[in-house]
Protein backbone atom coordinates (compact mmCIF):
# COMPACT_ATOMS: atom_id res chain seq x y z
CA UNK A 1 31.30 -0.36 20.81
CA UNK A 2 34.31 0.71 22.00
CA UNK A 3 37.09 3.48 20.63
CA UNK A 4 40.67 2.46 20.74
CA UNK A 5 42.11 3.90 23.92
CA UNK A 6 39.35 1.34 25.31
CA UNK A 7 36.73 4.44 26.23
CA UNK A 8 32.83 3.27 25.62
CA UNK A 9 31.47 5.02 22.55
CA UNK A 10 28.14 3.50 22.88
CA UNK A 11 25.95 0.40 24.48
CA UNK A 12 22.80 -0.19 23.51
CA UNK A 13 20.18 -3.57 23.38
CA UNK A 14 18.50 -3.78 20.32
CA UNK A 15 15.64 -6.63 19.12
CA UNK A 16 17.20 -9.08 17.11
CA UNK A 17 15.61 -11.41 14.17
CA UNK A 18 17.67 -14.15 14.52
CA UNK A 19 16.92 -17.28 12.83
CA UNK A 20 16.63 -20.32 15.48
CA UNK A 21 18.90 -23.39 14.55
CA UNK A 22 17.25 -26.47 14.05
CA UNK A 23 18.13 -29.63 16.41
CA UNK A 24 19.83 -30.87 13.81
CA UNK A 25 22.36 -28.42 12.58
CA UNK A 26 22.83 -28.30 16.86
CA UNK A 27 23.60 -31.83 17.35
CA UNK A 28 25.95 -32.03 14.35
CA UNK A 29 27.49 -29.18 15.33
CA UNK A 30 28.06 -30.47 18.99
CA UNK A 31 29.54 -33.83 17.66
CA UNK A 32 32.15 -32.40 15.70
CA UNK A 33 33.15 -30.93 19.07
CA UNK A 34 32.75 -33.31 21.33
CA UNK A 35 32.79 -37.47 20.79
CA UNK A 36 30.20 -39.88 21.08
CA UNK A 37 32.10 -41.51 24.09
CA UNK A 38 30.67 -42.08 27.34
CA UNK A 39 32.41 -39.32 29.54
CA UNK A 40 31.97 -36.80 27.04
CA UNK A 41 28.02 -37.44 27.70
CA UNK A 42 28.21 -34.31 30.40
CA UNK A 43 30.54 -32.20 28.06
CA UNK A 44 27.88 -32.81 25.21
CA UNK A 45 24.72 -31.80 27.83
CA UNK A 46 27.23 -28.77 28.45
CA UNK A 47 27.28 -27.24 25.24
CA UNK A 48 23.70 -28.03 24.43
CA UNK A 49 22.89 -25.97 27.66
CA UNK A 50 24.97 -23.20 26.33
CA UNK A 51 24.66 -23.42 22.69
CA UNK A 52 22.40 -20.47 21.08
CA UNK A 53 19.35 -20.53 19.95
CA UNK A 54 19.21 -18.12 17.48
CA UNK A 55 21.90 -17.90 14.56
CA UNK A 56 24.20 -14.66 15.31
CA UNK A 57 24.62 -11.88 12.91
CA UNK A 58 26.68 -13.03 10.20
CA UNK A 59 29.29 -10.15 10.32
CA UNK A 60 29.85 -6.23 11.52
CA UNK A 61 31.62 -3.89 9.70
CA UNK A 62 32.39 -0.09 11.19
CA UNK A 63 32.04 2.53 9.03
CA UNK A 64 33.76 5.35 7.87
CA UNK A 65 31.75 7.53 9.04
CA UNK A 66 30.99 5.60 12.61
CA UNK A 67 28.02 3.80 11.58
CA UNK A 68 28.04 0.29 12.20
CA UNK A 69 26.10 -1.70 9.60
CA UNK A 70 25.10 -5.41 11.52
CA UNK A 71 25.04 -7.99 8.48
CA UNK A 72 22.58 -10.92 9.35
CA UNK A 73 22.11 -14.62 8.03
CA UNK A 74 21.80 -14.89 4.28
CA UNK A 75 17.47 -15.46 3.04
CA UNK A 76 16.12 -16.70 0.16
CA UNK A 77 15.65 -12.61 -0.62
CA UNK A 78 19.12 -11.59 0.14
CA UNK A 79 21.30 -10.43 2.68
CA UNK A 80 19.52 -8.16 5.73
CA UNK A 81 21.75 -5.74 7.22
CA UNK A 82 21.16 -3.37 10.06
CA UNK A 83 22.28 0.06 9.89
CA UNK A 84 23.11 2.02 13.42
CA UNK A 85 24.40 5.35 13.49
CA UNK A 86 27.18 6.87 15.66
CA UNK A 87 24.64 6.50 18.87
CA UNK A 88 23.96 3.02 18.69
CA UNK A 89 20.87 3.72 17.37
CA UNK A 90 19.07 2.03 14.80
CA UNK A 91 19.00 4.30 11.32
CA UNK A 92 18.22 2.14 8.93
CA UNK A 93 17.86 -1.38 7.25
CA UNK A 94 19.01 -2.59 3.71
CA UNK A 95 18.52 -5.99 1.99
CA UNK A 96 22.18 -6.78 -0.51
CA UNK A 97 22.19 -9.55 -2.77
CA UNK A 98 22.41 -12.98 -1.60
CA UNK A 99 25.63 -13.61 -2.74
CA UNK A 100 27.52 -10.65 -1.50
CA UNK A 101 29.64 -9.58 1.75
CA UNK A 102 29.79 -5.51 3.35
CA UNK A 103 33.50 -4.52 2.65
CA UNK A 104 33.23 -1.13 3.89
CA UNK A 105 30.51 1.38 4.43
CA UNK A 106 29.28 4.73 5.22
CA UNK A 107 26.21 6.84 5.27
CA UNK A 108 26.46 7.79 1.57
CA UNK A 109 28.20 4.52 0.02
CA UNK A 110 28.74 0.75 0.66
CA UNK A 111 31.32 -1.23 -0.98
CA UNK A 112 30.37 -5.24 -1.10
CA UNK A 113 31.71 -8.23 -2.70
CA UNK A 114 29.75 -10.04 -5.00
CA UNK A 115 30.05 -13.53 -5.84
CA UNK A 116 28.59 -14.89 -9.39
CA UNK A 117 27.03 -18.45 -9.80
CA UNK A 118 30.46 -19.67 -10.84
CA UNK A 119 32.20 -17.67 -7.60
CA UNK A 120 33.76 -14.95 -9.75
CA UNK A 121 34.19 -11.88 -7.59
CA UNK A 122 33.14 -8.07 -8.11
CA UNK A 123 33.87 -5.27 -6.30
CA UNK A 124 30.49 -3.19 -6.38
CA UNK A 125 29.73 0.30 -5.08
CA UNK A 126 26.32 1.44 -4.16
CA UNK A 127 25.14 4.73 -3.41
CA UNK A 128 22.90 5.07 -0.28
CA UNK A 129 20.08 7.12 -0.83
CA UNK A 130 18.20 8.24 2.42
CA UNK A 131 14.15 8.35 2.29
CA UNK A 132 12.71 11.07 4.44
CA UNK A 133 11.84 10.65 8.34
CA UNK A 134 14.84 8.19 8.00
CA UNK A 135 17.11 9.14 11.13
CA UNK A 136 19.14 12.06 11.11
CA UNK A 137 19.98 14.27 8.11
CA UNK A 138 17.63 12.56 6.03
CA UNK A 139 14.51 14.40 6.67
């Protein structure tokens, strides 16, 4: 992450759960972007070669407070999200409702979006409420 003037504020590697993408979902993807035609037979082996494997996150939104909470791909159970705190660190994980996207956060609140079955939005606030030996200031 980096702070405006372009100064590090923190790097770290973390494990990631990522979903792999079937061969399917690839290939379409691939021939939207590149035709079926003979010379585009290298620019198609191209982006296979460099296509991921794994699904990214599905969004990252910077909190108030300098958290950064790491939304993943929607489940069947809801929406994962990774919680780091102002180190980089992981602090915490939280599963949202399927239907609903991070539209700001901190360490004592998160405001989502939630979608209905018919696509009606709400604007929802949830308290966060820290369990002990959970990262710092909640023990």
């Amino acid at each position: 992450m980096l702070r405006p003037s372009g100064d590090t504020v923190f790097a770290r590697s973390h494990a990631y759960p990522g979903e792999p993408i079937p061969a399917s979902a690839l290939d379409s993807a691939i021939g939207r972007i590149v035709s079926e035609s003979g010379r585009d037979r290298r620019a198609r082996a191209l982006a296979r070669e460099r296509a991921p494997v794994v699904y990214p996150p599905a969004g990252v939104t910077l909190g108030l407070d300098g958290t950064t909470w790491v939304t993943l791909r929607r489940t069947d159970r809801g929406t994962p999200v990774h919680v780091l705190g102002d180190t980089g660190d992981l602090i915490g994980t939280l599963l949202l409702p399927a239907r609903s996207r991070i539209q700001q956060a901190s360490m004592t609140h998160v405001w989502v979006t939630e979608y209905d079955p018919l696509d009606l939005a709400s604007v929802v606030r949830y308290r966060v409420i820290r369990h002990p030996g959970t990262g710092s200031g909640g023990e």
